[in-house]
Protein backbone atom coordinates (compact mmCIF):
# COMPACT_ATOMS: atom_id res chain seq x y z
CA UNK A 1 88.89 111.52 56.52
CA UNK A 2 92.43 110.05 55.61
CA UNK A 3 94.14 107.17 56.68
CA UNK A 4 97.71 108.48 56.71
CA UNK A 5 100.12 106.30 58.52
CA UNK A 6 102.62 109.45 58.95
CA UNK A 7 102.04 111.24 62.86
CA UNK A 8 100.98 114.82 62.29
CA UNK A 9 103.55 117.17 64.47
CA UNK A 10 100.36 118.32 66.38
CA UNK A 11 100.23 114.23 67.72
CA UNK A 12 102.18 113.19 70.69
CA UNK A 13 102.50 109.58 72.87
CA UNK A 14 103.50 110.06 76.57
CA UNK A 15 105.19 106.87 76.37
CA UNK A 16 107.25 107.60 73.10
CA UNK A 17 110.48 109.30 74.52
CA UNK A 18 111.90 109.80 71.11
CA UNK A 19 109.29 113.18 71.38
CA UNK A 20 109.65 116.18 73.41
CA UNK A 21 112.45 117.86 75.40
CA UNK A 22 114.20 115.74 78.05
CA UNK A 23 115.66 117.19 80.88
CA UNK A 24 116.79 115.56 84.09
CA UNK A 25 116.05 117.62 86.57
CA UNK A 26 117.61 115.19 89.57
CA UNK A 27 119.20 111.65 89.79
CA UNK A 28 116.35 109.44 89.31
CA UNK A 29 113.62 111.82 87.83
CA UNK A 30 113.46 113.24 84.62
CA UNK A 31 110.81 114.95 82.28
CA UNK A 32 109.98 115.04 79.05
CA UNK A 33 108.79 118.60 78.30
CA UNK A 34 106.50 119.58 75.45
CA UNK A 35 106.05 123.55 74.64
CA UNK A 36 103.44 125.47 72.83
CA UNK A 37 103.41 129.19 72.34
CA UNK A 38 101.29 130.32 76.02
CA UNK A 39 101.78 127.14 78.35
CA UNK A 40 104.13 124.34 78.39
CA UNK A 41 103.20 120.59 79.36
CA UNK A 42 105.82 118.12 81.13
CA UNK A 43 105.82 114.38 82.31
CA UNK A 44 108.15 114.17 84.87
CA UNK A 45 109.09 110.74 85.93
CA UNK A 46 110.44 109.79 89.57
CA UNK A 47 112.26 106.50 90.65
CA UNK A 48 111.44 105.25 93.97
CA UNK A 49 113.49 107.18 97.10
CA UNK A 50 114.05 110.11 94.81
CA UNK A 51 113.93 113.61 96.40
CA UNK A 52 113.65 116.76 93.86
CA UNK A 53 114.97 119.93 95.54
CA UNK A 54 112.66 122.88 96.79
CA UNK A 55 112.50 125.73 94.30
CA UNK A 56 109.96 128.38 92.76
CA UNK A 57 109.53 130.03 89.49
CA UNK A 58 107.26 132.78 88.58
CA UNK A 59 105.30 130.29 86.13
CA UNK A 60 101.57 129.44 87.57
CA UNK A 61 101.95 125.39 87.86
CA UNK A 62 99.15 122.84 87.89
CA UNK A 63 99.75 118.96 88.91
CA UNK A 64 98.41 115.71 87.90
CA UNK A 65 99.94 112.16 89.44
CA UNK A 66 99.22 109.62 86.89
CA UNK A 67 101.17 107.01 88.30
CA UNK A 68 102.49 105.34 91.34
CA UNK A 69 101.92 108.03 94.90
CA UNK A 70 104.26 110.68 96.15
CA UNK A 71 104.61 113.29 98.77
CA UNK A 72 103.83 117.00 97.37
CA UNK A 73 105.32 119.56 99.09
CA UNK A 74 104.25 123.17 99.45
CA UNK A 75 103.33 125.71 101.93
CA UNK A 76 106.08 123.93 104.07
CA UNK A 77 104.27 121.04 104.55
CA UNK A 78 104.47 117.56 102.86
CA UNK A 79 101.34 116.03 101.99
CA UNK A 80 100.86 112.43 100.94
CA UNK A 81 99.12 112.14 96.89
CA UNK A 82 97.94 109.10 95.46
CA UNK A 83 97.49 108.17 91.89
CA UNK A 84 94.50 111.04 90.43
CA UNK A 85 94.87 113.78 92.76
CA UNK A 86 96.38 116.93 91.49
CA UNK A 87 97.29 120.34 92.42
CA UNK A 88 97.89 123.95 91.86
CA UNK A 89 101.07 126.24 92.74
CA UNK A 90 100.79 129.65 92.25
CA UNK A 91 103.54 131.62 91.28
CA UNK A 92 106.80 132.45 92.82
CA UNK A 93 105.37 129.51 95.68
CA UNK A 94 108.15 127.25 97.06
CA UNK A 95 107.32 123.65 95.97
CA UNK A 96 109.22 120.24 95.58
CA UNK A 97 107.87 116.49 95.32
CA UNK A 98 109.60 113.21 96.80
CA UNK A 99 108.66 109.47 95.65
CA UNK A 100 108.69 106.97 98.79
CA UNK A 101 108.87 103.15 97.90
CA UNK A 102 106.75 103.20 94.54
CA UNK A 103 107.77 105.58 91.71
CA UNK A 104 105.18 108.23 90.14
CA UNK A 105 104.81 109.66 87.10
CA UNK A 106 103.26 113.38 87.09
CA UNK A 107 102.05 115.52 84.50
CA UNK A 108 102.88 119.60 84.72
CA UNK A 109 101.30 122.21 82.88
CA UNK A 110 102.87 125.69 83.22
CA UNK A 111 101.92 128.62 82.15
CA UNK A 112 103.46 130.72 80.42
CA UNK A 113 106.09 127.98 79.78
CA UNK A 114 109.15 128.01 81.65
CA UNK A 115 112.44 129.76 79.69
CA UNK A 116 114.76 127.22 81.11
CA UNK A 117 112.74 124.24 80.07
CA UNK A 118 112.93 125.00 76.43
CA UNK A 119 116.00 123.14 75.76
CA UNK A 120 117.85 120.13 76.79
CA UNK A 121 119.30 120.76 80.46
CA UNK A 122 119.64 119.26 83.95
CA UNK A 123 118.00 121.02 86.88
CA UNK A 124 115.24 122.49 88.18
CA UNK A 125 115.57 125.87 86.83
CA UNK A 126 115.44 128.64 89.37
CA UNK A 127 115.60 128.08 92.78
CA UNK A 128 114.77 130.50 95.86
């Protein structure tokens, strides 16, 4: 086994934002997107009070709150999520998240990735 101080490019760091595709999808949350050739990983980032909009994509979407607690929304319904829980949204489902007084850090998967998150950009892609 080697020793190599160089990274391979198969090696990422969540907290190394030099890596990745950033994309600020609101004021106050961004994520740092990471794509592979069938599914597509993101850790999106929310300041406290920060609101992202309702949308849906035709990407399957699965959850995990790392950080901090939030409000998931889906099915119409807000629903309180505290640091460990995680969740699935099918596709073409209407979804959003909001951050109350603490921020949250969340970790996406998608699958297959999302077109509109393969490049730098603002937004949250399509929205119905």
């Amino acid at each position: 086994m080697s020793n190599d101080k160089q990274q391979p490019n198969w090696l990422f760091n969540r907290y190394n934002t030099s890596q990745g595709i950033i994309r600020q999808l609101t004021k106050g949350m961004s994520a740092q997107i990471f794509v592979g050739d069938n599914s597509m990983l993101s850790i999106a980032r929310l300041e406290p009070h920060t609101q992202g909009e309702l949308h849906s994509h035709p990407e399957e979407q699965w959850g995990f709150l790392l950080e901090g607690e939030c409000v998931r929304i889906q099915e119409g319904k807000g629903i309180h999520v505290s640091m460990g829980d995680f969740w699935h949204t099918p596709s073409n489902v209407q979804h959003g998240i909001r951050s109350e007084e603490q921020a949250a850090v969340v970790l996406d998967f998608f699958s297959p990735p999302r077109p509109e998150y393969r490049e730098v950009g603002k937004g949250f892609g399509i929205a119905k």
